[in-house]
Protein backbone atom coordinates (compact mmCIF):
# COMPACT_ATOMS: atom_id res chain seq x y z
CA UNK A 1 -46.26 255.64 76.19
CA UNK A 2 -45.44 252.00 76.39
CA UNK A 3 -45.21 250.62 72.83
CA UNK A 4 -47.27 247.85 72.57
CA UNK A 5 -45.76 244.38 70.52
CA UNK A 6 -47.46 242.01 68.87
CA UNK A 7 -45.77 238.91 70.70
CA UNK A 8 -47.26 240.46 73.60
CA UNK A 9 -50.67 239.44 72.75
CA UNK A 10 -52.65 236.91 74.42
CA UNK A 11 -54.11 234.36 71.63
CA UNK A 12 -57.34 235.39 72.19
CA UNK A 13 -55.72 239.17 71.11
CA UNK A 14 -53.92 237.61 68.33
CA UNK A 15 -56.89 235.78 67.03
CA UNK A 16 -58.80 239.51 66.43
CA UNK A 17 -56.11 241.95 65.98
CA UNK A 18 -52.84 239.57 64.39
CA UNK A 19 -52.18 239.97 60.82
CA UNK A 20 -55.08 242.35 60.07
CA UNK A 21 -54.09 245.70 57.18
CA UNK A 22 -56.35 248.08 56.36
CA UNK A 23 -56.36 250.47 53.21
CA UNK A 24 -56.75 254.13 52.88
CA UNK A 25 -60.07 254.18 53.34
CA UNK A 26 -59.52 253.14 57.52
CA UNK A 27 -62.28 249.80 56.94
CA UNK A 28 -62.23 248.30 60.41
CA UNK A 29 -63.19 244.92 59.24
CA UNK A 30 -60.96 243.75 56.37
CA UNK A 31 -61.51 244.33 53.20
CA UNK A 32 -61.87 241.71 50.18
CA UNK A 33 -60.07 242.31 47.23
CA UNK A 34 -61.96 240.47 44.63
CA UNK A 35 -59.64 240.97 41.62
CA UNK A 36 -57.70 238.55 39.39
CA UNK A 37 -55.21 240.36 39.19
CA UNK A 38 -53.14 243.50 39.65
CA UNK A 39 -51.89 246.75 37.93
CA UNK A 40 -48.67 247.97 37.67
CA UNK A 41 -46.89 251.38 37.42
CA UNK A 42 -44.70 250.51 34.37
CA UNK A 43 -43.21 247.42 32.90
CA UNK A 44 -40.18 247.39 35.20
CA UNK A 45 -42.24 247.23 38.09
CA UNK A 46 -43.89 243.98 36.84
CA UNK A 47 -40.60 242.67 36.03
CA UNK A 48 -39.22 243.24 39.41
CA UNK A 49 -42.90 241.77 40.87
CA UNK A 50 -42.12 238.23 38.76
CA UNK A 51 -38.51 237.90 39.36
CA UNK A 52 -39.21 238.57 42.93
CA UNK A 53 -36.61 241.56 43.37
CA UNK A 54 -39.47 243.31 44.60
CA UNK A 55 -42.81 242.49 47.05
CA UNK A 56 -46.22 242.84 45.95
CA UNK A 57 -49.12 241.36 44.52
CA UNK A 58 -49.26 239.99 40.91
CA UNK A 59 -52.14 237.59 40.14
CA UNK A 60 -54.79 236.03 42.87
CA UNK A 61 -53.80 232.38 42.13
CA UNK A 62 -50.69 233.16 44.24
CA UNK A 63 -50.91 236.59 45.62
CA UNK A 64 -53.55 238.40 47.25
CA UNK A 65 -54.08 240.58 50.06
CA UNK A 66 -57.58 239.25 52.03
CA UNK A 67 -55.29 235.60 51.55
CA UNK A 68 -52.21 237.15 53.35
CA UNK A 69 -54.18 238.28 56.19
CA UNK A 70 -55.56 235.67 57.14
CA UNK A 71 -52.16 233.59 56.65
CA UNK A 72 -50.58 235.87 58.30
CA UNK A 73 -52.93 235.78 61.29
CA UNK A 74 -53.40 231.90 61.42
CA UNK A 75 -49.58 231.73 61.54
CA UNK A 76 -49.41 234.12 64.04
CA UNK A 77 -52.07 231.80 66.13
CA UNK A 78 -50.11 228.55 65.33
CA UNK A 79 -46.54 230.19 66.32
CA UNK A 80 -45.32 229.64 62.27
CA UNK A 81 -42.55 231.41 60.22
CA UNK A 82 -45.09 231.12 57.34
CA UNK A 83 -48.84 229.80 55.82
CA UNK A 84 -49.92 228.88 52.51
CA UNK A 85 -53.54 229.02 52.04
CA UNK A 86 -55.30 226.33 49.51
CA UNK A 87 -58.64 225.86 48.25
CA UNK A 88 -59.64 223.11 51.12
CA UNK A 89 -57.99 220.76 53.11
CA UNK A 90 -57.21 217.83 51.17
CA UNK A 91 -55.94 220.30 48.67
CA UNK A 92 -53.83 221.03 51.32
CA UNK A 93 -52.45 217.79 52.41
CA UNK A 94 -51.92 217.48 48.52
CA UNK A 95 -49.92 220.44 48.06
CA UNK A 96 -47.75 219.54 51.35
CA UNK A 97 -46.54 216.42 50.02
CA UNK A 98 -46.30 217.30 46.26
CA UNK A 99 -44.43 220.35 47.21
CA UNK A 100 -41.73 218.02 49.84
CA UNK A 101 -41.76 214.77 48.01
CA UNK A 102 -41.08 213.04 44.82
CA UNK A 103 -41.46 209.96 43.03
CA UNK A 104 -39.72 206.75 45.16
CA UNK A 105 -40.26 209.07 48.28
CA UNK A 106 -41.67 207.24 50.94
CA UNK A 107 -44.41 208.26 53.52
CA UNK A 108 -45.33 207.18 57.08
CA UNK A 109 -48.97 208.15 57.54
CA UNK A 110 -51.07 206.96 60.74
CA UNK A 111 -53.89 204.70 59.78
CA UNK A 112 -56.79 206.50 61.85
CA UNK A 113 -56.85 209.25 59.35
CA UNK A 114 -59.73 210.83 57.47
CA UNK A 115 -60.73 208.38 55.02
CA UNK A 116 -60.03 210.56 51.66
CA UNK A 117 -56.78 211.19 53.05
CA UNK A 118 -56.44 207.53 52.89
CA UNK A 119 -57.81 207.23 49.53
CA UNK A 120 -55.41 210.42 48.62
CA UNK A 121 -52.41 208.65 49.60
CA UNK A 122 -53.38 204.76 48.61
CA UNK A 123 -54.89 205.61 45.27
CA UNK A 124 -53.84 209.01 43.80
CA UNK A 125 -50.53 210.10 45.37
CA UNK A 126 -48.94 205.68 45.15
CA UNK A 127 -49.81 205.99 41.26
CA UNK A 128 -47.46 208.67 41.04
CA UNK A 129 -44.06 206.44 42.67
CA UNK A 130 -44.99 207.61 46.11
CA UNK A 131 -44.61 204.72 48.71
CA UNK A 132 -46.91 204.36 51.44
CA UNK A 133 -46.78 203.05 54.54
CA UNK A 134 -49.92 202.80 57.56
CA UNK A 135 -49.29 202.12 61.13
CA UNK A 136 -50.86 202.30 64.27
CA UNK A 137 -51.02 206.06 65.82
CA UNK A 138 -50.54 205.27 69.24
CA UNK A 139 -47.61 202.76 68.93
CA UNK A 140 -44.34 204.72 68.44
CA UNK A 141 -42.15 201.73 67.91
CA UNK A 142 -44.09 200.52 64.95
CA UNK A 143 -43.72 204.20 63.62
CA UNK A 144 -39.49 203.05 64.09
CA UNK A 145 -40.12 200.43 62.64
CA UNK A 146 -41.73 201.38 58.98
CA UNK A 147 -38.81 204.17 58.62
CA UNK A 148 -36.71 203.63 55.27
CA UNK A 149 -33.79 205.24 54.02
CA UNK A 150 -36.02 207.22 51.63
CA UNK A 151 -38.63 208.46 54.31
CA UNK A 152 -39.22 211.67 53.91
CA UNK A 153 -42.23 212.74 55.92
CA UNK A 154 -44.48 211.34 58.86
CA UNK A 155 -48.20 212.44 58.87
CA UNK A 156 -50.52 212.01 61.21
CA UNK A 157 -54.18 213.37 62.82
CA UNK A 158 -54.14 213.71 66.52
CA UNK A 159 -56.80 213.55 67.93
CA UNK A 160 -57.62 211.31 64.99
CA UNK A 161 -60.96 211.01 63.14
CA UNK A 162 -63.01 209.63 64.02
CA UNK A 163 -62.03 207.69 67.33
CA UNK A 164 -60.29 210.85 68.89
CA UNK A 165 -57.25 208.83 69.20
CA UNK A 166 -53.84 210.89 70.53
CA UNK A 167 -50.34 210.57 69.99
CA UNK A 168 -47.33 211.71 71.32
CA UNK A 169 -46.45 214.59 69.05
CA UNK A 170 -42.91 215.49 70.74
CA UNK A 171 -41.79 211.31 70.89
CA UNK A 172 -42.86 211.47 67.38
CA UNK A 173 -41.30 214.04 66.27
CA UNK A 174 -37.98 213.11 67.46
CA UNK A 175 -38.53 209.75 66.04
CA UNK A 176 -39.18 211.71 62.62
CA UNK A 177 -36.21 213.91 63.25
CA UNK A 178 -33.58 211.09 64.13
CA UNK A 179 -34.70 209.35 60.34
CA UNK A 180 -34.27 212.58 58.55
CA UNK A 181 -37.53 213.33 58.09
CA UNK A 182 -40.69 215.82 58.71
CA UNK A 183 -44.13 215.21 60.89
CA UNK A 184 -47.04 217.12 59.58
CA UNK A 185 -50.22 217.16 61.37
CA UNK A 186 -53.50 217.77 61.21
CA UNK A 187 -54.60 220.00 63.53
CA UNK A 188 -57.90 220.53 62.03
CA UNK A 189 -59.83 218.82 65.51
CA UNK A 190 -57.70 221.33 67.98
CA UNK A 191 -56.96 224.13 65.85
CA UNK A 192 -54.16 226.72 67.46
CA UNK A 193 -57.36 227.15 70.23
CA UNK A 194 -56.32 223.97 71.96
CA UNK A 195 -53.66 222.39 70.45
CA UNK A 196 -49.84 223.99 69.47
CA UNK A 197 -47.87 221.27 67.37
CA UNK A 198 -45.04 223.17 66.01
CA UNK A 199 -44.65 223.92 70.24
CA UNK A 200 -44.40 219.78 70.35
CA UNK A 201 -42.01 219.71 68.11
CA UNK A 202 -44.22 219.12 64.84
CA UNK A 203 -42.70 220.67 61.55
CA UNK A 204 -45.79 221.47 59.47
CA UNK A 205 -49.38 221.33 60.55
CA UNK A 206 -52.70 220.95 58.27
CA UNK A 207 -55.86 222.41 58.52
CA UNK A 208 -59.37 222.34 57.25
CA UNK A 209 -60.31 226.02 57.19
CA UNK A 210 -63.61 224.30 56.45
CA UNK A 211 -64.46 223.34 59.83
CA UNK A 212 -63.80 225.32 63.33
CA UNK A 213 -61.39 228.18 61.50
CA UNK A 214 -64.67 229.23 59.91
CA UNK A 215 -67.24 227.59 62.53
CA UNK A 216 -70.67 228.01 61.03
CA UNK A 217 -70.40 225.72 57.65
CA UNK A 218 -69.82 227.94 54.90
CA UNK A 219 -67.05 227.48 52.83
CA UNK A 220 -64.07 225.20 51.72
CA UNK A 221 -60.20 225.85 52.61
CA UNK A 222 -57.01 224.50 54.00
CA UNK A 223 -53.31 225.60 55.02
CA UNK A 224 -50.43 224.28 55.58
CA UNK A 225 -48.33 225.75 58.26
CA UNK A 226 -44.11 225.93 59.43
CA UNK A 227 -41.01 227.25 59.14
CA UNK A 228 -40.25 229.28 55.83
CA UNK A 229 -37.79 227.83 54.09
CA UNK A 230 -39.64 224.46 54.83
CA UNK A 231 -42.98 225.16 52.70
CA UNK A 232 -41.02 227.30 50.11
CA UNK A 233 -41.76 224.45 47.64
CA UNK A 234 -45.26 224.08 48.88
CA UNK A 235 -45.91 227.73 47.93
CA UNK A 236 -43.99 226.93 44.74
CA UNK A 237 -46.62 223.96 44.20
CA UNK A 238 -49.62 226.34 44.88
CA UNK A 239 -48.55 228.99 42.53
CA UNK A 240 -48.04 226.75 39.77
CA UNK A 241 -50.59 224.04 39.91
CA UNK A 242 -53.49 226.60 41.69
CA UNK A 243 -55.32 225.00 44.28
CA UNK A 244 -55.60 228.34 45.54
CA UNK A 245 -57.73 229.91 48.12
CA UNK A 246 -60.62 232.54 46.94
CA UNK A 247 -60.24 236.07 48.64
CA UNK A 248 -63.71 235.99 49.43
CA UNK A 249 -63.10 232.44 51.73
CA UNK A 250 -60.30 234.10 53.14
CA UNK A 251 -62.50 237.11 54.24
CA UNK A 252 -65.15 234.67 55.48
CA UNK A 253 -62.40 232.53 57.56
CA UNK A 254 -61.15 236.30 58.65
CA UNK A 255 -64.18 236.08 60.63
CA UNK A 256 -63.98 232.98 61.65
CA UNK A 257 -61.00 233.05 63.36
CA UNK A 258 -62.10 236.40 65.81
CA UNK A 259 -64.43 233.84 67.79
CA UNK A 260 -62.25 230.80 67.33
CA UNK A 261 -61.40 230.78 71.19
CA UNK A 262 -64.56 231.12 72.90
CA UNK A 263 -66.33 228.75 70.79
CA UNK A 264 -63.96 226.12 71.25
CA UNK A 265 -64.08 226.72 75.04
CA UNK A 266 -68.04 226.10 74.33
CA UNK A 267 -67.73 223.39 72.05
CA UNK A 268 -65.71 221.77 74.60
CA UNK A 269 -68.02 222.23 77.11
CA UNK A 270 -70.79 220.64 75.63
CA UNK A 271 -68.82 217.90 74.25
CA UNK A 272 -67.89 216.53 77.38
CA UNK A 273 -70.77 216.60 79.10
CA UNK A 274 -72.19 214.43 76.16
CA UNK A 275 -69.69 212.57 76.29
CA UNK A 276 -70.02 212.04 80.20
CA UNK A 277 -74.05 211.26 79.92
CA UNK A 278 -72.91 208.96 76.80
CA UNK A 279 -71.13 206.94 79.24
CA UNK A 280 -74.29 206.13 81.55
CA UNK A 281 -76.65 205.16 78.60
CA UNK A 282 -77.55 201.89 78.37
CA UNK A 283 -77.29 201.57 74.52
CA UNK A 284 -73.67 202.26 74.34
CA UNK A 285 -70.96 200.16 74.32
CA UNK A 286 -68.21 202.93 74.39
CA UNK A 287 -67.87 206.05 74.11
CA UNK A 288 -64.55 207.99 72.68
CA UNK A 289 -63.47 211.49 74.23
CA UNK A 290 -59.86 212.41 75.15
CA UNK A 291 -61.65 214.45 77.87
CA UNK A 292 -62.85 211.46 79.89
CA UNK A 293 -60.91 209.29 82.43
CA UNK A 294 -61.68 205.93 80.07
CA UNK A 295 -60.26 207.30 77.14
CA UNK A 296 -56.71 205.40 76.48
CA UNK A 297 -54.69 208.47 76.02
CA UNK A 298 -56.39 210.51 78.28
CA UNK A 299 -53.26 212.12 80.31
CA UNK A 300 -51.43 212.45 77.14
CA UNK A 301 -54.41 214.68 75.87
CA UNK A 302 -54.27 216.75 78.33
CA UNK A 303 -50.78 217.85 78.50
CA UNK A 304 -50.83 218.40 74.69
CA UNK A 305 -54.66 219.85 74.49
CA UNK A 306 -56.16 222.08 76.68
CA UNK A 307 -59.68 220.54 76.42
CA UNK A 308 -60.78 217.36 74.69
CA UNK A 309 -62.01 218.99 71.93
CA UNK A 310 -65.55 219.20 70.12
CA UNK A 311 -65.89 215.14 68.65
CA UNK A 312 -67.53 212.79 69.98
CA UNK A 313 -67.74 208.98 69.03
CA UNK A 314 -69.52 205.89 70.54
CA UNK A 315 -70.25 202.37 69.49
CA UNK A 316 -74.12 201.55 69.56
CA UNK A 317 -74.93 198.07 70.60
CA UNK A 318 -76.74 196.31 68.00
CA UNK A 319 -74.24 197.75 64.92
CA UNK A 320 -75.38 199.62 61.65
CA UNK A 321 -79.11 198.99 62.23
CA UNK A 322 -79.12 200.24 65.47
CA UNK A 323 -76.74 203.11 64.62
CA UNK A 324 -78.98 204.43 61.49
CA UNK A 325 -82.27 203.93 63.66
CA UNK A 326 -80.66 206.61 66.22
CA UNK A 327 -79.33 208.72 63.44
CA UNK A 328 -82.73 208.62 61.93
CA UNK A 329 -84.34 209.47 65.20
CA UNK A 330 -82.72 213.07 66.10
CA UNK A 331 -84.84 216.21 65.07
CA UNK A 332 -82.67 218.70 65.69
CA UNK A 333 -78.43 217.51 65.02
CA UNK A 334 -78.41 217.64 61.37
CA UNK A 335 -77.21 214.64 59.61
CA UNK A 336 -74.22 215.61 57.28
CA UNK A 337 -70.42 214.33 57.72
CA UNK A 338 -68.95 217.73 57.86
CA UNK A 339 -67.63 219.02 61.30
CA UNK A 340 -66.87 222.47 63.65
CA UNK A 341 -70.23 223.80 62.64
CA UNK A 342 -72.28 226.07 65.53
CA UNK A 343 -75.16 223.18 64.55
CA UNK A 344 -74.48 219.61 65.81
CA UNK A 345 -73.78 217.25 63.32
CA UNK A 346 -73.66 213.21 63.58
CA UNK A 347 -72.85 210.75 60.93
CA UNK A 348 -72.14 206.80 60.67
CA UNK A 349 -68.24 206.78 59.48
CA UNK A 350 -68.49 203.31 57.86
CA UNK A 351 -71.02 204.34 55.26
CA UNK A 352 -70.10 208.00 55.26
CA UNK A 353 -66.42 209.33 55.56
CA UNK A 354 -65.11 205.90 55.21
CA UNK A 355 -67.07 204.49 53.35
CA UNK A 356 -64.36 203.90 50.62
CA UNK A 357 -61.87 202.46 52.69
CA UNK A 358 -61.76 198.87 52.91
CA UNK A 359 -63.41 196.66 55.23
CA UNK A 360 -60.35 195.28 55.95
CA UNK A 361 -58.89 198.66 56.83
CA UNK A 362 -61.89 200.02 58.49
CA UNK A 363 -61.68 196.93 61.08
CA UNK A 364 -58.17 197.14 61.70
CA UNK A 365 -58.55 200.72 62.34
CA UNK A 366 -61.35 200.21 64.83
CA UNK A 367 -64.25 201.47 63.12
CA UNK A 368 -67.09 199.31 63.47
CA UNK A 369 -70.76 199.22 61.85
CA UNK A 370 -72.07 200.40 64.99
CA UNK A 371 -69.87 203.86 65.43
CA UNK A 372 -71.48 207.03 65.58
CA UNK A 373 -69.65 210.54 65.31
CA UNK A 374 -71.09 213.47 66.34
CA UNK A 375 -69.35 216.93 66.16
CA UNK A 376 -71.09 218.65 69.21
CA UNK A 377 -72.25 222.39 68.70
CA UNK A 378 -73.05 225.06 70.28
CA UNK A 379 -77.07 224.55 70.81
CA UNK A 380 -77.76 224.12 74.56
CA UNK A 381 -76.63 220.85 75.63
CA UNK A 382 -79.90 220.00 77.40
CA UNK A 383 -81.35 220.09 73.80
CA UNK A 384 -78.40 218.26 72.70
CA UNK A 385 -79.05 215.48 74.81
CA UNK A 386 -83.05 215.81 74.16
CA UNK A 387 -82.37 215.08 70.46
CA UNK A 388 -80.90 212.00 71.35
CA UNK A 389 -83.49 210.52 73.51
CA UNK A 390 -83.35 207.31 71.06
CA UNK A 391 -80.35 206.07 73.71
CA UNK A 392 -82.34 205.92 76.80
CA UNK A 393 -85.85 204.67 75.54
């Protein structure tokens, strides 16, 4: 009989069978082990478990089976040596840089990034001697340009939130590599369903567990992804400071990750035939989807994606008033700023995600008072388009 290996496995296979263990009792869905912590035979045992002579689980803030599955199978969808799991995604962006940077480091980050990522970097990380520096996503040479001799890492969203804008990961990266330093990104719009960084040329990606890794809006948690030896001190961060991940989110994103596939094939789907009808309503200025012809980076996003992904944006003439009255006016999308739900969501960036980011910033980075985001779900996209009947009145 032909012995069947895992590197065989199509992702689809990988995202339902990879890094799955099962206990005596032959569970076929994995099992949560909600403990603290764990017991040992005798006291050399724990010894050997703490000075790391010998593998095993010791206490849940660092060590936990339902965790290490579902690292082990998100790495195995992403193509990475190793995963650390954290309690959400900002927690880990946080543990990332704390665990590769120090004080008079310096950072490259794009500036169409979330807006508490900007607000982590700006106002908690630059009060601890990191140096930060934003530039444009899309223009490499001003990403040359910012590098220092103490750069250390590049980070970046791609596509970005919330205009969808792309960059080139693999020109990027070698600009990254050639100043001695890492790219990072956040993957969390793609996941490993449409997007491979670390095949690019990235050296760690981010992710929201929060959003399309679990899929239906239930709970909070990030990773950080790469090579081994690379997020040693990231794990070393996690298992000392403790923004860990709960076994019971880990069981939860488990699950998540056995449909991630198909429904990002249907979120894509729906999102760009929004996107197209977007484009012939009267109300709209613009409309932002790396899946249509307009968008900027179009042909970029499609040799690094496989679809355009599940966001949406588009500028409503008349600005915030306008914007609000359309939010106000759906029925059925449900009005929250979280995203990669099954529901449709929408939300007005400037008074939502980034709302505390600057004026200033928020113009430079292209988000006006009359941008709407909608993450588009998996409802049928006739109702989709019903629900936002507002446009063509």
């Amino acid at each position: 009989m032909k012995k069947i290996n895992i590197e065989d496995w199509q992702p689809e296979t990988l995202s339902v069978r990879a890094g799955s263990e099962h206990t005596a009792f032959g569970e076929n869905s994995e099992a949560i082990f909600l403990t603290s912590s764990f017991v040992f035979e005798n006291a050399a045992q724990a010894a050997a478990r703490f000075g790391g002579q010998e593998p095993g689980n010791i206490y849940s803030r660092f060590t936990n089976p339902t965790v290490t599955m579902f690292q082990n199978k998100l790495a195995a969808l992403e193509g990475a040596e190793s995963c650390v799991a954290t309690a959400s995604g900002m927690s880990a962006i946080l543990a990332c840089v704390m665990g590769l940077c120090s004080a008079g480091d310096h950072v490259i980050a794009s500036r169409s990034i979330f807006g508490t990522s900007v607000q982590l970097f700006s106002n908690i990380l630059a009060r601890w001697g990191l140096q930060v520096t934003f530039v444009s996503l899309t223009d490499p040479v001003a990403w040359k340009n910012a590098v220092q001799p103490n750069t250390k890492l590049f980070f970046v969203e791609t596509p970005s939130n919330p205009l969808t804008e792309v960059c080139d990961i693999s020109e990027l990266a070698a600009i990254a590599h050639q100043a001695g330093a890492l790219l990072a990104v956040d993957n969390c719009f793609c996941t490993p369903a449409l997007q491979k960084p670390l095949d690019l040329g990235a050296d760690i990606i981010i992710h929201s567990a929060t959003k399309y890794i679990d899929g239906h809006g239930r709970c909070l948690g990030g990773a950080v992804l790469g090579k081994k030896d690379v997020l040693e001190p990231v794990y070393g961060f996690l298992r000392t400071a403790g923004p860990t991940m709960s076994a019971f989110n880990a069981w939860v994103f488990l699950k998540g990750l056995e449909t991630l596939h198909i429904r990002m094939d249907a979120h894509s789907r729906n999102a760009l035939a929004l996107a197209q009808w977007l484009e012939q309503q009267p109300k709209i200025s613009r409309v932002y989807y790396p899946g249509l012809d307009s968008h900027p980076q179009h042909a970029l996003a499609m040799r690094q994606q496989k679809t355009g992904g599940a966001i949406v944006s588009f500028d409503v003439k008349g600005g915030k008033e306008a914007a609000w009255q359309l939010i106000d006016a759906t029925q059925m999308i449900s009005i929250t700023a979280n995203l990669g739900d099954a529901k449709s969501t929408i939300t007005h960036p400037a008074t939502t995600t980034h709302s505390r980011v600057s004026a200033e910033a928020r113009t430079v980075a292209g988000i006006g008072d009359g941008l709407v985001r909608i993450a588009v779900g998996l409802e049928h996209i006739e109702d989709i388009k019903n629900d936002l009947s507002f446009l063509s009145s």
